[in-house]
PDB file of N, CA and C in Angstrom:
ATOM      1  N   UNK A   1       5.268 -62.789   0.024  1.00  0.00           N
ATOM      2  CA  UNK A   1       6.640 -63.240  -0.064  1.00  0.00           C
ATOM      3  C   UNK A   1       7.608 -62.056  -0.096  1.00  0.00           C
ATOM      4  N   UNK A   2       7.493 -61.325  -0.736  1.00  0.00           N
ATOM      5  CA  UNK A   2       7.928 -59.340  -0.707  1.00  0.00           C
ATOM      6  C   UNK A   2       8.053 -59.189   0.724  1.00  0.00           C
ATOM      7  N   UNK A   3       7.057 -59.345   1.583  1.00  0.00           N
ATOM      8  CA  UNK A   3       7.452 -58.610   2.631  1.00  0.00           C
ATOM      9  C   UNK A   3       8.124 -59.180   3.457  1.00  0.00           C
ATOM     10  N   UNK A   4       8.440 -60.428   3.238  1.00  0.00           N
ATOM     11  CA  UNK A   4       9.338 -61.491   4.311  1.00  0.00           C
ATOM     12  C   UNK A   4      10.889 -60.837   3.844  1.00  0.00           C
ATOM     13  N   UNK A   5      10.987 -61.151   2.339  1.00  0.00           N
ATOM     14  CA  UNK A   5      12.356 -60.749   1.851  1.00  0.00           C
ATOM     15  C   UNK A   5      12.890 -59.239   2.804  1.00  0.00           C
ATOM     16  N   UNK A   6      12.103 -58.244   2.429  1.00  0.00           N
ATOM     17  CA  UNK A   6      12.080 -57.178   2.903  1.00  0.00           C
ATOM     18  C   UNK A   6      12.562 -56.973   4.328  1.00  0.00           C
ATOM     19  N   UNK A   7      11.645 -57.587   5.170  1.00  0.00           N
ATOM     20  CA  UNK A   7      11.481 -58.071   6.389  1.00  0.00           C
ATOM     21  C   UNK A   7      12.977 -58.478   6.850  1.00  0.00           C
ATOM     22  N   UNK A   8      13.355 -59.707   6.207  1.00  0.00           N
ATOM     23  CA  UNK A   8      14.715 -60.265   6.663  1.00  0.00           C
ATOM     24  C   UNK A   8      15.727 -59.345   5.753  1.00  0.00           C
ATOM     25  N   UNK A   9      15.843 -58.720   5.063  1.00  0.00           N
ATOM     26  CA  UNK A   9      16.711 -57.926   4.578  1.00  0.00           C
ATOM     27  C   UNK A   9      16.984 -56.590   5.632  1.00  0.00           C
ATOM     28  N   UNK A  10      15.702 -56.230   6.187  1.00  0.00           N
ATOM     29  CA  UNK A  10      15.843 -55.380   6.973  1.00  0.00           C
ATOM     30  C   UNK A  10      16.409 -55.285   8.532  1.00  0.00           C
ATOM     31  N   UNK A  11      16.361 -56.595   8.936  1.00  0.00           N
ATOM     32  CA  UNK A  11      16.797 -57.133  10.072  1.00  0.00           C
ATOM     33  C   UNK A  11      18.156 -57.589   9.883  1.00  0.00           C
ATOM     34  N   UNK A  12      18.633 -57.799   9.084  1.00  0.00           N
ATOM     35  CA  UNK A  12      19.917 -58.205   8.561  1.00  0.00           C
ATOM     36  C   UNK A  12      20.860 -57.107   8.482  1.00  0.00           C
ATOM     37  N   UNK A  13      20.324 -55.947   7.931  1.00  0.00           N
ATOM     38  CA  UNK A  13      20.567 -54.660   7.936  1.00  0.00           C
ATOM     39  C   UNK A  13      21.266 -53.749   9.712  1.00  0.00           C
ATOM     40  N   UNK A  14      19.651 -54.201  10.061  1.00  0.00           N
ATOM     41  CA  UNK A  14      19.759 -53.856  11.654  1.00  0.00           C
ATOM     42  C   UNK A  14      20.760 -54.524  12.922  1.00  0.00           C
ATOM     43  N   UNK A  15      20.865 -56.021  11.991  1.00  0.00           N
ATOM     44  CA  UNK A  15      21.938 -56.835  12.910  1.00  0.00           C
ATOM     45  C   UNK A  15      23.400 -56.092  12.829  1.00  0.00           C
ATOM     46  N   UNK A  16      23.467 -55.854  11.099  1.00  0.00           N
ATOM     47  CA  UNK A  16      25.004 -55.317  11.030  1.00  0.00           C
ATOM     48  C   UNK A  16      25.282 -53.931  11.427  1.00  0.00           C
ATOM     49  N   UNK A  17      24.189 -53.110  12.140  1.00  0.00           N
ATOM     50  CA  UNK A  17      24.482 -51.870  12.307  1.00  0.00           C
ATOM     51  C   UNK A  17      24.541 -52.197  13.919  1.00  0.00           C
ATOM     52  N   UNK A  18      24.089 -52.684  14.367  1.00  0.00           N
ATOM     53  CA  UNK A  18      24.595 -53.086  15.735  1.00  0.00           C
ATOM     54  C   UNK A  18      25.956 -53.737  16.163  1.00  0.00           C
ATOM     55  N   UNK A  19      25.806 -54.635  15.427  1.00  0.00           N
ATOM     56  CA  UNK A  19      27.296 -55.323  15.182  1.00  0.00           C
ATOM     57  C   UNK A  19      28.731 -54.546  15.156  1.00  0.00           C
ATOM     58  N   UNK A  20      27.989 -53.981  13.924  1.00  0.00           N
ATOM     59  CA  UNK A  20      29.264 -52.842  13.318  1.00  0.00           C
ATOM     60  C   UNK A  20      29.964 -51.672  14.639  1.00  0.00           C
ATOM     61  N   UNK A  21      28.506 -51.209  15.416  1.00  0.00           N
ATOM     62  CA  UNK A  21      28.674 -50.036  16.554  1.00  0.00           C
ATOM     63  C   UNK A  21      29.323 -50.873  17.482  1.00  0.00           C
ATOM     64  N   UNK A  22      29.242 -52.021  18.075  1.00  0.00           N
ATOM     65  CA  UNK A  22      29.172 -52.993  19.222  1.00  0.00           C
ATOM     66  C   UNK A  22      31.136 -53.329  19.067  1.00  0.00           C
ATOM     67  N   UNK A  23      31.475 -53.277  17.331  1.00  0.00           N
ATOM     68  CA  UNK A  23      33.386 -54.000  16.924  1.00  0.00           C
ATOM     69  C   UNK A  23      33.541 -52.403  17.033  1.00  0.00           C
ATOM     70  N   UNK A  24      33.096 -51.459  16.680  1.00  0.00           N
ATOM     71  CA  UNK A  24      33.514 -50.142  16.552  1.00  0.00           C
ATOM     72  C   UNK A  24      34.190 -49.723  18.062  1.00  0.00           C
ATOM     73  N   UNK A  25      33.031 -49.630  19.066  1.00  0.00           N
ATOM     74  CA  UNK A  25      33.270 -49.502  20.751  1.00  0.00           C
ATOM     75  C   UNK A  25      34.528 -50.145  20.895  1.00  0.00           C
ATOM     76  N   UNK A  26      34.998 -51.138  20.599  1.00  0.00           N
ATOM     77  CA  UNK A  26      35.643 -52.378  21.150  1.00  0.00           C
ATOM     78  C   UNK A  26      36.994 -51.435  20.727  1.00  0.00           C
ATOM     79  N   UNK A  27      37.284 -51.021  19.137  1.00  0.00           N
ATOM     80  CA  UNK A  27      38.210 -50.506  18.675  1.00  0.00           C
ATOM     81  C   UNK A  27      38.940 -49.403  18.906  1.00  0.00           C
ATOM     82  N   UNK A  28      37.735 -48.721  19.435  1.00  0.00           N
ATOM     83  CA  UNK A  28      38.124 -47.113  19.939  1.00  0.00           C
ATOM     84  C   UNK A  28      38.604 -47.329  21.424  1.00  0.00           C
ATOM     85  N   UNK A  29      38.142 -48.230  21.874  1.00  0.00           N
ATOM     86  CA  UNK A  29      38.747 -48.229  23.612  1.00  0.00           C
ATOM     87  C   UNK A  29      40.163 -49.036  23.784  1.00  0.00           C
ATOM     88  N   UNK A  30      40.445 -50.065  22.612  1.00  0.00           N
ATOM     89  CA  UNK A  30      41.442 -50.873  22.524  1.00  0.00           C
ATOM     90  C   UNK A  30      42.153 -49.358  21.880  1.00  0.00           C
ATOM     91  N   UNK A  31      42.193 -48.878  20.775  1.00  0.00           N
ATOM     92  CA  UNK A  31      43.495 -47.644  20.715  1.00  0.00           C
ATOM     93  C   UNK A  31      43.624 -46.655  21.592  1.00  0.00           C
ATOM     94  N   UNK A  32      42.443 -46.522  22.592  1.00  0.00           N
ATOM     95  CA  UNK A  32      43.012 -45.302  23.511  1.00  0.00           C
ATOM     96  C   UNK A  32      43.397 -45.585  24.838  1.00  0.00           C
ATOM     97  N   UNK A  33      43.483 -47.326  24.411  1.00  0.00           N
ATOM     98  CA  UNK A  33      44.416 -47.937  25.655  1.00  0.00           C
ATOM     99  C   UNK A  33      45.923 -47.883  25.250  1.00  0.00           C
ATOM    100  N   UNK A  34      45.757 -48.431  24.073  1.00  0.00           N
ATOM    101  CA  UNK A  34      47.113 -48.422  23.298  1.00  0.00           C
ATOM    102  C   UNK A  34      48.197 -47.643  23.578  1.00  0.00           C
ATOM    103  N   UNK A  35      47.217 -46.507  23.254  1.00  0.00           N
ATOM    104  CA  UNK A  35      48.249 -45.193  23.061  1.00  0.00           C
ATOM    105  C   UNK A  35      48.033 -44.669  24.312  1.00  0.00           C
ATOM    106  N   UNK A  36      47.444 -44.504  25.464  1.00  0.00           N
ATOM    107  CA  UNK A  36      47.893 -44.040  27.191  1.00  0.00           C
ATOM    108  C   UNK A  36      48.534 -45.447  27.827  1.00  0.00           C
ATOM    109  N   UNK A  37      48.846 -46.331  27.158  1.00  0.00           N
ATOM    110  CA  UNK A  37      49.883 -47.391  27.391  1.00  0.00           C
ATOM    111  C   UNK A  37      51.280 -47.024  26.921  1.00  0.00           C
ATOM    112  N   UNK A  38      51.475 -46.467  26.099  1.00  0.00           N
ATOM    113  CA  UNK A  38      52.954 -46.029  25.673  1.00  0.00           C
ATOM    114  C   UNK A  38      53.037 -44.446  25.536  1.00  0.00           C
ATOM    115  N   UNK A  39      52.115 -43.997  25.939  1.00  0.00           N
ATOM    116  CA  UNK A  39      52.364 -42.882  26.360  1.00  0.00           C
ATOM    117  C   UNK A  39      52.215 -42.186  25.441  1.00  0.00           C
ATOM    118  N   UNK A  40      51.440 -42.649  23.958  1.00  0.00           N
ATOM    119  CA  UNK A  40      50.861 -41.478  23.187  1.00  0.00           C
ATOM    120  C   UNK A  40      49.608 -40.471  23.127  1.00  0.00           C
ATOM    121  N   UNK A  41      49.228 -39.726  22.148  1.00  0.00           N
ATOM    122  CA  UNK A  41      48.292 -39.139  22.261  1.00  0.00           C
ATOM    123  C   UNK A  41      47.233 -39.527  21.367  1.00  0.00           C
ATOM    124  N   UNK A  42      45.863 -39.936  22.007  1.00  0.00           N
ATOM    125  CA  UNK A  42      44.969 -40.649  20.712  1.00  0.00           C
ATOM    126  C   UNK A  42      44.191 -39.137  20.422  1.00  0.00           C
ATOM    127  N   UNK A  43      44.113 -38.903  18.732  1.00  0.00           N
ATOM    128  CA  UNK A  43      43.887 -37.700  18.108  1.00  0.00           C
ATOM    129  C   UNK A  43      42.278 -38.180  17.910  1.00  0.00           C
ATOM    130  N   UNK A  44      41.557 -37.274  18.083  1.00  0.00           N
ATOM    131  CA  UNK A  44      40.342 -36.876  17.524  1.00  0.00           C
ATOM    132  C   UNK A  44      39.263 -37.955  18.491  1.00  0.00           C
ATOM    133  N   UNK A  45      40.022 -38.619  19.227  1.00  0.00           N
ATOM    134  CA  UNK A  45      39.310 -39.390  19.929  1.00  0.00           C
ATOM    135  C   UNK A  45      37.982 -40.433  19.065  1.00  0.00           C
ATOM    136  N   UNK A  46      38.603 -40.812  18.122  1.00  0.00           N
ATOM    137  CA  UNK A  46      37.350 -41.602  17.208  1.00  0.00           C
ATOM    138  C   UNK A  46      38.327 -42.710  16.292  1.00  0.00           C
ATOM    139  N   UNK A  47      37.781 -43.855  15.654  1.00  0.00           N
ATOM    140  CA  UNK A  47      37.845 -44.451  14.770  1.00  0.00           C
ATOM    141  C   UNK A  47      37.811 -44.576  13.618  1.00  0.00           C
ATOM    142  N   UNK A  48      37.861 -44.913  12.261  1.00  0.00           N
ATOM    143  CA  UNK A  48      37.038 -44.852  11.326  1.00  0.00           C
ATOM    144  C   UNK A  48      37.331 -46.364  10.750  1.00  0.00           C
ATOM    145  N   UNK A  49      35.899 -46.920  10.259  1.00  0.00           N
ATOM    146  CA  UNK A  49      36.488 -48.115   9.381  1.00  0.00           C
ATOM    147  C   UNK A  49      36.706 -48.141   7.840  1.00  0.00           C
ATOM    148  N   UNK A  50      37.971 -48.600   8.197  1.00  0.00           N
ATOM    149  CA  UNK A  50      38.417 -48.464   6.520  1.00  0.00           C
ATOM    150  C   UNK A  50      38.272 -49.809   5.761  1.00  0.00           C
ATOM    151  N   UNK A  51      37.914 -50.400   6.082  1.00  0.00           N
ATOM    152  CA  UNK A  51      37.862 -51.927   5.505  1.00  0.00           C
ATOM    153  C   UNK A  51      36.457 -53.005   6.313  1.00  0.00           C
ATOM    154  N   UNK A  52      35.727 -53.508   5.414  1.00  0.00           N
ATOM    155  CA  UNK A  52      34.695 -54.348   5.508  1.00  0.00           C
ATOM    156  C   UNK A  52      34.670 -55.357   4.700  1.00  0.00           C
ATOM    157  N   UNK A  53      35.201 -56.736   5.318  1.00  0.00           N
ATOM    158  CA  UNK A  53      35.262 -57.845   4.250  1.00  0.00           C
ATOM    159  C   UNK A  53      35.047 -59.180   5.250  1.00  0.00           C
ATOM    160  N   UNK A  54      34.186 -60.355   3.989  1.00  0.00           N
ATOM    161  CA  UNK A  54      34.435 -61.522   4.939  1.00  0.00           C
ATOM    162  C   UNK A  54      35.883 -62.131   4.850  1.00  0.00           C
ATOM    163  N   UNK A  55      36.130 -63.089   6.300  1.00  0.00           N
ATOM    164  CA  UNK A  55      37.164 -63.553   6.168  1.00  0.00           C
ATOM    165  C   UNK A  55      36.707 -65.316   7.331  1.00  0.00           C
ATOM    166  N   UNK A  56      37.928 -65.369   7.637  1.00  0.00           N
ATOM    167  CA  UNK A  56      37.776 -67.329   8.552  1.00  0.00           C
ATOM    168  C   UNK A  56      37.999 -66.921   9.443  1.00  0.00           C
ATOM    169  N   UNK A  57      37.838 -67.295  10.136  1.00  0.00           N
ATOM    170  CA  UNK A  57      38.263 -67.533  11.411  1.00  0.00           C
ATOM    171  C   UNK A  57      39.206 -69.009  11.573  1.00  0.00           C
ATOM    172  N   UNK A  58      40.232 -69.171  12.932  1.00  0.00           N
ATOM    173  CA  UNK A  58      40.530 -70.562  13.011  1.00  0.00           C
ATOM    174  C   UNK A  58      39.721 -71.381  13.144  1.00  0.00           C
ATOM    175  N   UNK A  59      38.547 -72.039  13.518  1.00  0.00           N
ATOM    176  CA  UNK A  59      37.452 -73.220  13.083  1.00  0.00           C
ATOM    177  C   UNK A  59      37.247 -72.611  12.029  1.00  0.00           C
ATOM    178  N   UNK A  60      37.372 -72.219  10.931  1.00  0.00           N
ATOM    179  CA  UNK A  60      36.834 -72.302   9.220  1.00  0.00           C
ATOM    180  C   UNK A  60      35.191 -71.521   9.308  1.00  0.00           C
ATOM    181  N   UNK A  61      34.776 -70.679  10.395  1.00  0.00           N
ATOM    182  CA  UNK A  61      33.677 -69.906  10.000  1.00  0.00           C
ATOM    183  C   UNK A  61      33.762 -68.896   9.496  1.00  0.00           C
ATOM    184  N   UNK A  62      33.306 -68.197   8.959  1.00  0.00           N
ATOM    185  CA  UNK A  62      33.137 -67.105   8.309  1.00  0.00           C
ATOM    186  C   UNK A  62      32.652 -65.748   9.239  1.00  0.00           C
ATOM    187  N   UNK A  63      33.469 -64.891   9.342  1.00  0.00           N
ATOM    188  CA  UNK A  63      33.407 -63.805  10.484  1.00  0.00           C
ATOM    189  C   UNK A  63      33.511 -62.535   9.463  1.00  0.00           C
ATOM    190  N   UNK A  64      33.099 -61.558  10.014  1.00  0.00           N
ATOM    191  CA  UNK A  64      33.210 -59.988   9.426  1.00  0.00           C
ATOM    192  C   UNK A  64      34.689 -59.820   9.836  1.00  0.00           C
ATOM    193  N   UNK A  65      35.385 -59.268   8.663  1.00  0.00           N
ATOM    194  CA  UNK A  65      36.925 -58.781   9.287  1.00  0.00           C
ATOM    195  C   UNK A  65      36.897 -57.530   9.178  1.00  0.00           C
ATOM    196  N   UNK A  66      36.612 -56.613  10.200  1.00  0.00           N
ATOM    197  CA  UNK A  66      36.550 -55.216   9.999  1.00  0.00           C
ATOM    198  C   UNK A  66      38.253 -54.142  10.801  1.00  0.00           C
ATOM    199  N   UNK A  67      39.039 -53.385   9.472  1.00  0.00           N
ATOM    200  CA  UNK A  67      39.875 -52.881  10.142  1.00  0.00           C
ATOM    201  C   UNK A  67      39.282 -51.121   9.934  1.00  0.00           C
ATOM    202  N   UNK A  68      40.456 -50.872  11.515  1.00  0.00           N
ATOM    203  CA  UNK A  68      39.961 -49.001  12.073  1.00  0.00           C
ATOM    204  C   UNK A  68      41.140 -48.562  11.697  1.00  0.00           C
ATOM    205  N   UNK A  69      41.064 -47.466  11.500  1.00  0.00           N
ATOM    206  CA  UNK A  69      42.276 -46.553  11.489  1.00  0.00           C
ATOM    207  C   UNK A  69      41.689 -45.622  12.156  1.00  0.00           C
ATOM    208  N   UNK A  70      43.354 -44.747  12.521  1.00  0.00           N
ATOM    209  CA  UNK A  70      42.875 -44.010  13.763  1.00  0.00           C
ATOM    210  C   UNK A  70      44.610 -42.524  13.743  1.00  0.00           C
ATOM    211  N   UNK A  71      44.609 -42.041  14.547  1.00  0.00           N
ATOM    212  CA  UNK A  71      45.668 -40.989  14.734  1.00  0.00           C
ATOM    213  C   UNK A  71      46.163 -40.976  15.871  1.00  0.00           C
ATOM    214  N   UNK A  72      47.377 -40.992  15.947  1.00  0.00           N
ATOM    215  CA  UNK A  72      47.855 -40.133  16.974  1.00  0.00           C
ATOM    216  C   UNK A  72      49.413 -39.714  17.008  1.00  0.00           C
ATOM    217  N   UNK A  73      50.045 -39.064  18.131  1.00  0.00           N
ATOM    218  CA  UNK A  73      50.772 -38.196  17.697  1.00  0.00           C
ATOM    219  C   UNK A  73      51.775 -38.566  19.405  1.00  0.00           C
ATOM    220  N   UNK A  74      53.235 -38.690  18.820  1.00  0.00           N
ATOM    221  CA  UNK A  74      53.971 -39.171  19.687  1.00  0.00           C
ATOM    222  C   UNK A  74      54.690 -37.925  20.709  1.00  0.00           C
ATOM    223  N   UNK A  75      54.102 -36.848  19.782  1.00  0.00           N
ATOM    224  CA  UNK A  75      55.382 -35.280  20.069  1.00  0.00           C
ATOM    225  C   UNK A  75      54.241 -33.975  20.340  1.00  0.00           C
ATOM    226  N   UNK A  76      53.014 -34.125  20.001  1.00  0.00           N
ATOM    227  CA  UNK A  76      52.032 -33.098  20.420  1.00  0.00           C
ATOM    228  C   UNK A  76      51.970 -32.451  18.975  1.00  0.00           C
ATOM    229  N   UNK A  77      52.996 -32.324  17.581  1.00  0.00           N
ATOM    230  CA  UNK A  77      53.372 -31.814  16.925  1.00  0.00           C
ATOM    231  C   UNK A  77      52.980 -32.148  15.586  1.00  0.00           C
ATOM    232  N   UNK A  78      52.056 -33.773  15.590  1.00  0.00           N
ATOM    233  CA  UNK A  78      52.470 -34.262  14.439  1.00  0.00           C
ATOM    234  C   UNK A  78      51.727 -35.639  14.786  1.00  0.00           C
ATOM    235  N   UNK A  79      50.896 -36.040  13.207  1.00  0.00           N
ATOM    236  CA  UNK A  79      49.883 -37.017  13.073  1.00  0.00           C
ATOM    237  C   UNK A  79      50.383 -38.649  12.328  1.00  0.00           C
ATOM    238  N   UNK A  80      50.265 -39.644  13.277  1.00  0.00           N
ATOM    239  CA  UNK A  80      50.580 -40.643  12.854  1.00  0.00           C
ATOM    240  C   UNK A  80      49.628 -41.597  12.767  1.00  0.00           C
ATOM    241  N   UNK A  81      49.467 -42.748  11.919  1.00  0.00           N
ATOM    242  CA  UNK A  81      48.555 -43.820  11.708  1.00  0.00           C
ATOM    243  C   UNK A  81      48.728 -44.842  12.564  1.00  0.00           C
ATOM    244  N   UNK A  82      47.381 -45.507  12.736  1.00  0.00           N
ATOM    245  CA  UNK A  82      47.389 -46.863  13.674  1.00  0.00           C
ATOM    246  C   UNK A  82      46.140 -47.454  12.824  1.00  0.00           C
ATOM    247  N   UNK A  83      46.178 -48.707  13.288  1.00  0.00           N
ATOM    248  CA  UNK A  83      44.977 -49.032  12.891  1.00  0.00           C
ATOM    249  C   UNK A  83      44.853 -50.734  13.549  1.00  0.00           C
ATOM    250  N   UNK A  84      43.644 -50.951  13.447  1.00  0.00           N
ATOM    251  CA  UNK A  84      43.446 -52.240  14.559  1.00  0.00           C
ATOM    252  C   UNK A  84      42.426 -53.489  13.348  1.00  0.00           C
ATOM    253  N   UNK A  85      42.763 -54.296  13.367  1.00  0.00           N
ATOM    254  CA  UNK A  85      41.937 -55.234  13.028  1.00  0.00           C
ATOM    255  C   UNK A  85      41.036 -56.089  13.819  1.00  0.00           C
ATOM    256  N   UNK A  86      39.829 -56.081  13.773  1.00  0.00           N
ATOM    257  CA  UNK A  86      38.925 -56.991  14.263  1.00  0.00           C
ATOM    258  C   UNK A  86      38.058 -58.268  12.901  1.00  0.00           C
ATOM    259  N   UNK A  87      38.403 -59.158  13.853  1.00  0.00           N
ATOM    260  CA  UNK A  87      37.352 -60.407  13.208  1.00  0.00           C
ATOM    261  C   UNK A  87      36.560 -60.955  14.148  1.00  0.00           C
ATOM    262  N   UNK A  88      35.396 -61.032  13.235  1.00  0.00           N
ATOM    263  CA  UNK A  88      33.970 -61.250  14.289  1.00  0.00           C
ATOM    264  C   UNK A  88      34.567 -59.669  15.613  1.00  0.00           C
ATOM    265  N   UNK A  89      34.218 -60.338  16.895  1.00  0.00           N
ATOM    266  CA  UNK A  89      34.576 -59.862  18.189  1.00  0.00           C
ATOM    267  C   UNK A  89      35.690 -59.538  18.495  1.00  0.00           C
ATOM    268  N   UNK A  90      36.685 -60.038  17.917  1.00  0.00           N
ATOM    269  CA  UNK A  90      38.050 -60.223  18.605  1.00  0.00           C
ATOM    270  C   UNK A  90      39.396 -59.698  17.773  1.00  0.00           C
ATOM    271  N   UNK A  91      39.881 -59.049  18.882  1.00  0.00           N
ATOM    272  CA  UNK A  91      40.960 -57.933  17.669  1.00  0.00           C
ATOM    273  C   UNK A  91      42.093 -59.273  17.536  1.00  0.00           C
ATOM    274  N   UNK A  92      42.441 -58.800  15.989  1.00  0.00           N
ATOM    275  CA  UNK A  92      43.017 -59.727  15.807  1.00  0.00           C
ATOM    276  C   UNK A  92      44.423 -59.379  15.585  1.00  0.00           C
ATOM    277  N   UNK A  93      44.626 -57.586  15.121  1.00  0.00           N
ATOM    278  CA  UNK A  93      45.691 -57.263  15.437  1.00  0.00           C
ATOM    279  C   UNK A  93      45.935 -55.552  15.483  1.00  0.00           C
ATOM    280  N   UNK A  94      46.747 -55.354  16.152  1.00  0.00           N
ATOM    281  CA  UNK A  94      46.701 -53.668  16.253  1.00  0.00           C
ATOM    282  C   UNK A  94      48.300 -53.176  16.039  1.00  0.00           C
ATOM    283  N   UNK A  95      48.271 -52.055  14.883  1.00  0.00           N
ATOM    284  CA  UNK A  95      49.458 -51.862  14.154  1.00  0.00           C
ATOM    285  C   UNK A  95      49.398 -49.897  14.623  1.00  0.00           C
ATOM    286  N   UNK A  96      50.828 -49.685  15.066  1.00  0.00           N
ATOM    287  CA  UNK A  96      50.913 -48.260  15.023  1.00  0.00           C
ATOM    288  C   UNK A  96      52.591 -47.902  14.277  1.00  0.00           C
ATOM    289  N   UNK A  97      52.486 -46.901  14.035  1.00  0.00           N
ATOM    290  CA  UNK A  97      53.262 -46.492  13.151  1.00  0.00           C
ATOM    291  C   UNK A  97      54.294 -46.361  13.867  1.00  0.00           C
ATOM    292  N   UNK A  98      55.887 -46.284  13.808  1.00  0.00           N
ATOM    293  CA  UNK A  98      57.056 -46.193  14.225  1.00  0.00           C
ATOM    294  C   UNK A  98      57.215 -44.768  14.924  1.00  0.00           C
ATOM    295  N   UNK A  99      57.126 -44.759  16.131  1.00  0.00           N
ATOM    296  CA  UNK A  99      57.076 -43.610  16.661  1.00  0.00           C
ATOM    297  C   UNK A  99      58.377 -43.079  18.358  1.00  0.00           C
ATOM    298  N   UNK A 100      58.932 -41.937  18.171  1.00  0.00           N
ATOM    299  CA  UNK A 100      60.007 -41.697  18.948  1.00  0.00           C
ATOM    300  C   UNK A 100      59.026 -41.961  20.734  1.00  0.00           C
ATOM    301  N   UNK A 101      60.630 -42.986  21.133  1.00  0.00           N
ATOM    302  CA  UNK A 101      60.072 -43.593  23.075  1.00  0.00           C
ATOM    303  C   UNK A 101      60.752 -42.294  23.435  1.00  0.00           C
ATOM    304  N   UNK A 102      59.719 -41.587  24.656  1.00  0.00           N
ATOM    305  CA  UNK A 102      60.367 -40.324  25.264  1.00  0.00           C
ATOM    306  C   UNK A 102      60.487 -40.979  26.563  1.00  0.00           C
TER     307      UNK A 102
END
């Protein structure tokens, strides 16, 4: 019985590290569209997740709500925040910081 627990604990494990890499991809290509859409600069070229929680979805399931934060810089000069929310698959919203239109 140990090794089933184990077993499915470990696969459960393995689902969310796939999962996690699979919303991660999704996040990093959605901000470095973002920002060569308005003409910023995406810094460090990476993501990070700052937040891991369950949440609903609209049908009432229960989805991973994972948000990224991220950098970039409107002037070459200087580091600003963004950050994107995903639930389950699907971004649910992407926030960047108030930044000068050249």
């Amino acid at each position: 019985m140990a090794e089933t627990i184990t077993l499915l604990l470990l696969g459960a494990l393995v689902w969310l590290w796939f999962d996690s890499m699979r919303a991660r991809e999704r996040a990093l290509a959605l901000g470095r569209r973002a920002c060569q859409r308005d003409g910023l600069m995406f810094l460090d070229e990476t993501v990070e997740c700052v937040s891991l929680r369950l949440a609903r979805d609209a049908d009432g399931h229960a989805r991973l709500r994972r948000t990224y934060g991220f950098e970039f810089s409107d002037t070459g000069n200087n580091r600003r925040n963004g950050s994107i929310v995903m639930l389950g698959g699907e971004v649910e919203s992407l926030y960047t910081e108030p930044f000068l239109i050249q």
